[in-house]
N, C-alpha and C. Protein backbone atom coordinates (compact mmCIF):
# COMPACT_ATOMS: atom_id res chain seq x y z
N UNK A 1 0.93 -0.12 7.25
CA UNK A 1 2.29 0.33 7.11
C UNK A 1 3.29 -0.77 7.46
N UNK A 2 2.82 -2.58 7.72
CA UNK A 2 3.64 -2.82 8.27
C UNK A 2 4.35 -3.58 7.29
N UNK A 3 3.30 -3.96 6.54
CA UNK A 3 3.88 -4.43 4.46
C UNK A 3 4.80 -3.29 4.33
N UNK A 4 4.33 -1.88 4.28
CA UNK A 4 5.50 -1.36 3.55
C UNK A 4 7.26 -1.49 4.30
N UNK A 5 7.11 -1.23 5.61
CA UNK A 5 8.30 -1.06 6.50
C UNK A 5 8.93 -2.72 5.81
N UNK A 6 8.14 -3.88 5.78
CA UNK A 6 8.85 -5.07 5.96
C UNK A 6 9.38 -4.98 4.68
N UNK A 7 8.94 -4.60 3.41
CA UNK A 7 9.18 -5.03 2.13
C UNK A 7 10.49 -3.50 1.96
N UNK A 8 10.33 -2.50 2.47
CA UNK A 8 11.72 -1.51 2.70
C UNK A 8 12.83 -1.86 3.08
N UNK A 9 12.74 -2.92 4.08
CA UNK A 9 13.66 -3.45 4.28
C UNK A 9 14.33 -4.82 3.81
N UNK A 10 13.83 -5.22 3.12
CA UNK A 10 14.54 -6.19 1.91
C UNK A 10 13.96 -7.74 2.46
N UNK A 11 12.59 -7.73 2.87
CA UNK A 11 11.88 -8.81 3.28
C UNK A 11 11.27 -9.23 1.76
N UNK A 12 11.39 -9.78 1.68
CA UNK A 12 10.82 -9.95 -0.18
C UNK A 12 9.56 -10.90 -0.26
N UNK A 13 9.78 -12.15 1.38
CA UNK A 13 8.88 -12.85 1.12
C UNK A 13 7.76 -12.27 1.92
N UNK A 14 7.35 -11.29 2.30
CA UNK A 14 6.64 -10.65 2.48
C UNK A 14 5.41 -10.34 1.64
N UNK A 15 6.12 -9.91 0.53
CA UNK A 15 5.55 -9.19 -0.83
C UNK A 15 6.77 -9.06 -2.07
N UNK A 16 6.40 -9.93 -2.78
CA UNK A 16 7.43 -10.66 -3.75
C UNK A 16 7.24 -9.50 -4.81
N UNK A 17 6.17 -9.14 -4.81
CA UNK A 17 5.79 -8.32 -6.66
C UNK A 17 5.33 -7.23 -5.81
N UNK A 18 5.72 -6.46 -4.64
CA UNK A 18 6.37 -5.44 -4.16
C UNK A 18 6.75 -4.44 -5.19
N UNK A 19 6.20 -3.01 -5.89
CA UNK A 19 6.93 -2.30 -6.92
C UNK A 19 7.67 -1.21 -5.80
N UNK A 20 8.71 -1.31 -5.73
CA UNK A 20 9.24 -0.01 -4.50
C UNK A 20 9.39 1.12 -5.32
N UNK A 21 10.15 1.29 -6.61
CA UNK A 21 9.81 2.72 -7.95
C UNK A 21 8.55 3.53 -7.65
N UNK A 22 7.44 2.60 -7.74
CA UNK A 22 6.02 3.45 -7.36
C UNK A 22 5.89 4.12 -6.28
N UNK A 23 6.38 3.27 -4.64
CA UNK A 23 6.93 3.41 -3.42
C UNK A 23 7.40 4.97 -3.57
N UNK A 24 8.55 5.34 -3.89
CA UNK A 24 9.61 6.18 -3.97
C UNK A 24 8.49 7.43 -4.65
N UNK A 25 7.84 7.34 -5.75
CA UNK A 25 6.84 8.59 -6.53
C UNK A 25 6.11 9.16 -5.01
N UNK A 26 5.61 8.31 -4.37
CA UNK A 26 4.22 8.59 -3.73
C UNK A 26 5.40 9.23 -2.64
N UNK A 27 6.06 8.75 -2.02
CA UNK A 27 7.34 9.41 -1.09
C UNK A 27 7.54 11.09 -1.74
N UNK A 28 8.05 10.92 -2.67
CA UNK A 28 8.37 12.18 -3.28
C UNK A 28 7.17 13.41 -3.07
N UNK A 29 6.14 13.09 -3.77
CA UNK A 29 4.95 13.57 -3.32
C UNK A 29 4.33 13.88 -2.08
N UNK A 30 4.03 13.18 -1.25
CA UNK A 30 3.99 12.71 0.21
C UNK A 30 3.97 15.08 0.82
N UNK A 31 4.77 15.30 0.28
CA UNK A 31 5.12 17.13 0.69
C UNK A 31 3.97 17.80 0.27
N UNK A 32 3.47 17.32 -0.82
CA UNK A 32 2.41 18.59 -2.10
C UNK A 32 1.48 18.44 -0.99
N UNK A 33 0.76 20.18 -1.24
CA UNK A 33 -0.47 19.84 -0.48
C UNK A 33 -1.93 18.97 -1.72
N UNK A 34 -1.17 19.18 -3.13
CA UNK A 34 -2.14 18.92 -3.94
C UNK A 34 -2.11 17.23 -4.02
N UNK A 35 -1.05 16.80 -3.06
CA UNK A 35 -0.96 14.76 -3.21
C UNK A 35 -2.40 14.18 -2.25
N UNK A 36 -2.89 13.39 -3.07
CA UNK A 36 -3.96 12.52 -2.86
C UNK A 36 -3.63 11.07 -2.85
N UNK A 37 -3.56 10.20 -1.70
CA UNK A 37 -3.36 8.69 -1.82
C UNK A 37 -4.55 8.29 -1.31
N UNK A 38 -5.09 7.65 -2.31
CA UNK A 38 -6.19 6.84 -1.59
C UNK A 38 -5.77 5.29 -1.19
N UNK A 39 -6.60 4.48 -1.00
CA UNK A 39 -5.78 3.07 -0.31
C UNK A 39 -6.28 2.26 -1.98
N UNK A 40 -7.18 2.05 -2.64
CA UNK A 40 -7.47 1.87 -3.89
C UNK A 40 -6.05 1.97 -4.63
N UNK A 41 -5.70 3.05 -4.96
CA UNK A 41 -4.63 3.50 -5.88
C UNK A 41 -3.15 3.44 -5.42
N UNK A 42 -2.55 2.91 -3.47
CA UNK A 42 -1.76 2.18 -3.50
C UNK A 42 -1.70 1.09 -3.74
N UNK A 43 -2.96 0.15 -3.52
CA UNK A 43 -2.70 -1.11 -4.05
C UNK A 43 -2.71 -1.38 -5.53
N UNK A 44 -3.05 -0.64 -6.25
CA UNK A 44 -2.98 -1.25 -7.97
C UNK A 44 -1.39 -0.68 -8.38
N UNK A 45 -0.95 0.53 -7.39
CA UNK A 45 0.41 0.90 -8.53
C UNK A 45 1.34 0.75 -7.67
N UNK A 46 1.69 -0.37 -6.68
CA UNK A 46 2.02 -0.94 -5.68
C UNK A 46 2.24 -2.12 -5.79
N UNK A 47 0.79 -3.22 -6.15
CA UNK A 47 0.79 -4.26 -6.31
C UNK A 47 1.02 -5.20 -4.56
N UNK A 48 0.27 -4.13 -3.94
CA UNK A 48 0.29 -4.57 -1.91
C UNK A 48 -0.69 -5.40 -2.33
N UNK A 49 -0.14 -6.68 -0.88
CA UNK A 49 -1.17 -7.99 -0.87
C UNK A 49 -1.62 -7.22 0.32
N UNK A 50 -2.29 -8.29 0.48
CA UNK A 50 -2.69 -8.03 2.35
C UNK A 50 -4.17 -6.55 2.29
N UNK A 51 -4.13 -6.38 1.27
CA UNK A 51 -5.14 -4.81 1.63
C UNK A 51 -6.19 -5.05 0.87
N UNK A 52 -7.43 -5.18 0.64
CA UNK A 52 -8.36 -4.55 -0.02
C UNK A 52 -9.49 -3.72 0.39
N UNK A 53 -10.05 -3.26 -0.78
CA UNK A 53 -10.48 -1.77 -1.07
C UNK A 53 -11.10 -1.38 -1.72
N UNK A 54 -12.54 -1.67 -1.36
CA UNK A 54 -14.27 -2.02 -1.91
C UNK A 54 -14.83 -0.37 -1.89
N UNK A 55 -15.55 -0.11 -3.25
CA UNK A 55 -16.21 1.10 -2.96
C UNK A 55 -17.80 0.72 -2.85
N UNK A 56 -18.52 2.00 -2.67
CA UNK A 56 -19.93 1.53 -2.79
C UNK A 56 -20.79 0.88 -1.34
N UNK A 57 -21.91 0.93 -1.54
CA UNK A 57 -22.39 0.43 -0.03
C UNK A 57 -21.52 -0.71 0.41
N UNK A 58 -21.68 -0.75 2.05
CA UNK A 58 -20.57 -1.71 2.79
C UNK A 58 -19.53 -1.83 1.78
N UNK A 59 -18.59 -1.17 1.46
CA UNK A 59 -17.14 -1.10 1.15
C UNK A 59 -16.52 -0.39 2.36
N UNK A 60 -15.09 -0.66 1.91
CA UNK A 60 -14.80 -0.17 2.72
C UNK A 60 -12.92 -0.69 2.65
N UNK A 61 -11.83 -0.10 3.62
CA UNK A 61 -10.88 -0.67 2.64
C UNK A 61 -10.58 -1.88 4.37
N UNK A 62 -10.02 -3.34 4.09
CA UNK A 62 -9.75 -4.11 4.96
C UNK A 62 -8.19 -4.60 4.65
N UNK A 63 -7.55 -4.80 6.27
CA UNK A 63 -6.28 -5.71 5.90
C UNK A 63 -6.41 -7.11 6.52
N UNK A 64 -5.64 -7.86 5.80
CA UNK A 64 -5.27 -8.89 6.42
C UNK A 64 -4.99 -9.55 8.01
N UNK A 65 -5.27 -9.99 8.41
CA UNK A 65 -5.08 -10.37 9.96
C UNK A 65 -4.14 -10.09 10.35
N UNK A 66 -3.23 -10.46 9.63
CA UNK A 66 -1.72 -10.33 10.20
C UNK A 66 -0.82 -9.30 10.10
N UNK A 67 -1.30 -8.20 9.28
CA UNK A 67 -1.20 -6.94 9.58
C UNK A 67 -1.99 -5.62 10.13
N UNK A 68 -3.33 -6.59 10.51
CA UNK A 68 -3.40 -5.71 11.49
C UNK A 68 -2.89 -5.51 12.97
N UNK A 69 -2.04 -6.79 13.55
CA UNK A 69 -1.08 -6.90 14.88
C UNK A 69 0.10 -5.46 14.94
């Protein structure tokens, strides 16, 4: 959450190709009990650095060092 808070607040070099539109859907949603976010499907319609998100034996989703502080 700390990509998203920094790039909300108009940190850009954070996360340059940052989509905040997509941001705002999943917000909207965020209420339904029928909303599903997996960490997979914020990063592709998002375009978040810092995260990946392996399925299948030893997968698993990991961040970056520096967001995990």
């Amino acid at each position: 959450m700390y990509l998203v808070a920094k790039t909300l607040t108009g940190d850009t070099n954070v996360a340059p190709n940052f989509k905040p539109v997509e941001f705002d859907t999943f917000r909207k949603q965020a209420g339904l009990n029928s909303f599903n976010l997996t960490p997979k499907k914020w990063i592709e319609a998002t375009d978040a650095i810092g995260l990946i998100s392996k399925s299948g034996r030893y997968g698993g989703t990991y961040a970056h060092k520096d967001i995990n502080n």
